[in-house]
C-alpha atoms as a PDB file:
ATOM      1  CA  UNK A   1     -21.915 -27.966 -59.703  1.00  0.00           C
ATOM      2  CA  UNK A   2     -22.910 -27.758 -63.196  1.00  0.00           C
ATOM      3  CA  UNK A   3     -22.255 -29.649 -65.934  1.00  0.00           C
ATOM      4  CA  UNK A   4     -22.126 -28.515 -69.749  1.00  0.00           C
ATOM      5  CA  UNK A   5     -21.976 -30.394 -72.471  1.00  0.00           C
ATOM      6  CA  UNK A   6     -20.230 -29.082 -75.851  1.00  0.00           C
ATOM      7  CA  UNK A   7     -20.272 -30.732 -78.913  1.00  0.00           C
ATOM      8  CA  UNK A   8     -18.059 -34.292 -77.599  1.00  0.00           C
ATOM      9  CA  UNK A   9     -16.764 -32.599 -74.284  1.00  0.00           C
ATOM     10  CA  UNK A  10     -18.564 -32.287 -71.162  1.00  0.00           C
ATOM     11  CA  UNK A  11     -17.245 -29.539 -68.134  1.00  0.00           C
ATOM     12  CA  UNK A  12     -18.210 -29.302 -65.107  1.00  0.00           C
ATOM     13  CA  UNK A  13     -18.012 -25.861 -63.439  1.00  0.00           C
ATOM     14  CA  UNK A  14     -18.373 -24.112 -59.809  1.00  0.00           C
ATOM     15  CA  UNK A  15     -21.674 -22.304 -59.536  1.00  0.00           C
ATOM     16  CA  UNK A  16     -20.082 -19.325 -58.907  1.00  0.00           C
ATOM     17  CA  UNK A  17     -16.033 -18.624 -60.213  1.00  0.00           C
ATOM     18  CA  UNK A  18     -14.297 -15.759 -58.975  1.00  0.00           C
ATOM     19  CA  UNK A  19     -13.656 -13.473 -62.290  1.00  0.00           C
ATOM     20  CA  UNK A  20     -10.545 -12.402 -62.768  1.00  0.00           C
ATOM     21  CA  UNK A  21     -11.636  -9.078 -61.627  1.00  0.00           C
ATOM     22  CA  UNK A  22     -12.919 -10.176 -58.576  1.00  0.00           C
ATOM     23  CA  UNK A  23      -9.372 -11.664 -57.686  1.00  0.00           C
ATOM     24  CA  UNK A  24      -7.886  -8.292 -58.371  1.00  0.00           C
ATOM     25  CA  UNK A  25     -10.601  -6.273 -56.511  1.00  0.00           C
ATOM     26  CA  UNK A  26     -10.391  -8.113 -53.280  1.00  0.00           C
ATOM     27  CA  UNK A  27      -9.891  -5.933 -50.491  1.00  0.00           C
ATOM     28  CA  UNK A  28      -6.404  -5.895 -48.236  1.00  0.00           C
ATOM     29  CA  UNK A  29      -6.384  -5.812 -44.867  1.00  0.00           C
ATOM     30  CA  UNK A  30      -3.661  -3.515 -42.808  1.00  0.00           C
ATOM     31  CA  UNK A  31      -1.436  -6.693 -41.948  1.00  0.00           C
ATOM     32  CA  UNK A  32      -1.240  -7.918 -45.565  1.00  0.00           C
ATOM     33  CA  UNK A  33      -0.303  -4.130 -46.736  1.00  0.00           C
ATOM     34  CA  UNK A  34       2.450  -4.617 -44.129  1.00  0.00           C
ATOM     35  CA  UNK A  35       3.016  -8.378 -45.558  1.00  0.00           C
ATOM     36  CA  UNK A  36       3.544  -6.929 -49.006  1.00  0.00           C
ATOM     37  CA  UNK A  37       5.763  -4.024 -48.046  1.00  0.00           C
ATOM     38  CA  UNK A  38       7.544  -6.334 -46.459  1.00  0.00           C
ATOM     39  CA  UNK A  39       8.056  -9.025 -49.129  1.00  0.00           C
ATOM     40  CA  UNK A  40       8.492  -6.240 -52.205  1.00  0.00           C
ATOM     41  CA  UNK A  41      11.537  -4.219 -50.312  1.00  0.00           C
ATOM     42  CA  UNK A  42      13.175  -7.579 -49.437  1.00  0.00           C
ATOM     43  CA  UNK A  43      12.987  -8.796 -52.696  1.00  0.00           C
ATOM     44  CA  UNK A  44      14.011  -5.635 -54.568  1.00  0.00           C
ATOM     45  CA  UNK A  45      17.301  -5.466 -51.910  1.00  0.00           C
ATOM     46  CA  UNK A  46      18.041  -9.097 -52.269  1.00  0.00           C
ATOM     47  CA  UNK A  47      17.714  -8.803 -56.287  1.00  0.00           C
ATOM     48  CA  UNK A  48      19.714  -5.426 -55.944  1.00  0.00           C
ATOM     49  CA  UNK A  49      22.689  -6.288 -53.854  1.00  0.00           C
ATOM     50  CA  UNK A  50      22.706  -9.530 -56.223  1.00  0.00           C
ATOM     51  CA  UNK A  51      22.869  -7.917 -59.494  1.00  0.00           C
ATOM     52  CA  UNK A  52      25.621  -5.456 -57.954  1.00  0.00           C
ATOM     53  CA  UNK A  53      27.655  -8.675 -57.245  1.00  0.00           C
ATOM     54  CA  UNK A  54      26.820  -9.741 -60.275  1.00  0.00           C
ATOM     55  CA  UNK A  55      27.619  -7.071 -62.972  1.00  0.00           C
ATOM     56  CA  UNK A  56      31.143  -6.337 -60.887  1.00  0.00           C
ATOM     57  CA  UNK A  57      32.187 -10.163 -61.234  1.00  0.00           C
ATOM     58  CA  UNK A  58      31.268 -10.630 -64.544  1.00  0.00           C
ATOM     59  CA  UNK A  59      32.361  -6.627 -65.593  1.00  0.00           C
ATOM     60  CA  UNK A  60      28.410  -6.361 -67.212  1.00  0.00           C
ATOM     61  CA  UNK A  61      25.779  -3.546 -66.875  1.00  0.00           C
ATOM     62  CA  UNK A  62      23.479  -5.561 -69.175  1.00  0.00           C
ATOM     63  CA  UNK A  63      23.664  -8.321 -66.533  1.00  0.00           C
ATOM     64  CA  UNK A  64      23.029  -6.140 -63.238  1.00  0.00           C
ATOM     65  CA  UNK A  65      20.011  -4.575 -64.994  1.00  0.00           C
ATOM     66  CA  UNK A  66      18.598  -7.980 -66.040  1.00  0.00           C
ATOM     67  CA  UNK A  67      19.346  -9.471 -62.410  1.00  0.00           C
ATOM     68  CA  UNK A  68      17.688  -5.771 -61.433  1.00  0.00           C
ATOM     69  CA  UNK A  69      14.655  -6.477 -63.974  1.00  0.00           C
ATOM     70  CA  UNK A  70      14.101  -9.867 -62.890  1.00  0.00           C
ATOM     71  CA  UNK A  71      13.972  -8.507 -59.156  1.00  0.00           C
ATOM     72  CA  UNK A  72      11.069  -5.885 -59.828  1.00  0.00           C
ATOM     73  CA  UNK A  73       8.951  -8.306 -61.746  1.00  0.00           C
ATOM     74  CA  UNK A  74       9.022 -10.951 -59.048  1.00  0.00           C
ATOM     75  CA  UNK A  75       8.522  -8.266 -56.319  1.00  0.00           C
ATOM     76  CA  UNK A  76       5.661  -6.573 -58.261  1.00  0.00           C
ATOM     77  CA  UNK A  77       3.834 -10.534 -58.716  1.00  0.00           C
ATOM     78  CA  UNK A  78       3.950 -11.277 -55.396  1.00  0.00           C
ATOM     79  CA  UNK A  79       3.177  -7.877 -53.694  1.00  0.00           C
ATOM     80  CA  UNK A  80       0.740  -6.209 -56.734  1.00  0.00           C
ATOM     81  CA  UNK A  81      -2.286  -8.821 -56.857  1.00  0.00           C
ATOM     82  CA  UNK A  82      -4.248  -9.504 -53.356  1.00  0.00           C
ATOM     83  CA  UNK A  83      -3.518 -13.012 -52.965  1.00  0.00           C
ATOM     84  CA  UNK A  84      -5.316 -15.106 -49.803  1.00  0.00           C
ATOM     85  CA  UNK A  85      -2.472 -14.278 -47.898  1.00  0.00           C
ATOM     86  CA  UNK A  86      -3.209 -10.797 -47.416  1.00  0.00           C
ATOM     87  CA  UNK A  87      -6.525 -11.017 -46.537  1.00  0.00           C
ATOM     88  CA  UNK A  88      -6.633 -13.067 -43.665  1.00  0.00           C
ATOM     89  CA  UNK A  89      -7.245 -10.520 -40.735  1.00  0.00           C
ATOM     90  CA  UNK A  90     -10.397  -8.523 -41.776  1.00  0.00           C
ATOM     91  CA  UNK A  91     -11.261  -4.872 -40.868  1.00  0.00           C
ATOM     92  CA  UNK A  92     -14.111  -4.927 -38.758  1.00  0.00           C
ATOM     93  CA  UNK A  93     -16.078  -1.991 -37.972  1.00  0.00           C
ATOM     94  CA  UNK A  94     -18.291  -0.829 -35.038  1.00  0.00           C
ATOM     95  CA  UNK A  95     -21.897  -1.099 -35.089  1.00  0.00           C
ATOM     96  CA  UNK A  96     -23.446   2.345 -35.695  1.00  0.00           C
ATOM     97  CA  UNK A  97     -25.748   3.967 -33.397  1.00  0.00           C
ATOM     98  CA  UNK A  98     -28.493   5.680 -34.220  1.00  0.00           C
ATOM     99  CA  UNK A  99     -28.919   8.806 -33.005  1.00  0.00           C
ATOM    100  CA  UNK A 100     -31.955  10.009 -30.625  1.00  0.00           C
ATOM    101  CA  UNK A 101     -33.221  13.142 -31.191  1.00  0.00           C
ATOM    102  CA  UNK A 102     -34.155  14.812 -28.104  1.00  0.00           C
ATOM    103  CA  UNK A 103     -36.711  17.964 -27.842  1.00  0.00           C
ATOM    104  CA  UNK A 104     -36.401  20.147 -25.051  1.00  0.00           C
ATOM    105  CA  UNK A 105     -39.173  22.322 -23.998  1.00  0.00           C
END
């Protein structure tokens, strides 16, 4: 920890923070692409077949494409940025081997 003092405050801050960057460059592993396909179409046809309900009961295109808006936003904040979830089962790759160059005579 450090702590900073400015002017009559004081903070105390992590060593290192994750930038905002760095949560948005995170890499994704295969099962959390699968996780977030998963969760985005769901969403989208849940908000979908709710904002079809919607705009017939209440005779209203503004209100099945605000249902429909509403749908896409949530879908793209939970699928778009790599949260923790979706990087819990890392790629790991084989060891290379180097190779032996052989002379034949």
């Amino acid at each position: 920890y450090q702590r900073r003092v400015h002017g009559s405050f004081s903070f105390v801050t992590l060593k290192h923070q994750p930038s905002r960057m760095e949560f948005f460059n995170r890499p994704m592993d295969y099962e959390g692409q699968k996780a977030a396909d998963f969760y985005s179409t769901t969403i989208i046809r849940v908000f979908g077949l709710l904002a079809l309900i919607s705009g017939f009961v209440l005779e209203s295109y503004r209100v099945a494409v605000a249902v429909s808006v509403v749908g896409f936003i949530v879908a793209f904040s939970l699928a778009v940025p790599v949260w923790p979830h979706f990087s819990r089962n890392p790629v790991t790759f084989l060891s290379s081997k180097k190779k032996v160059a052989s002379k034949k005579t």
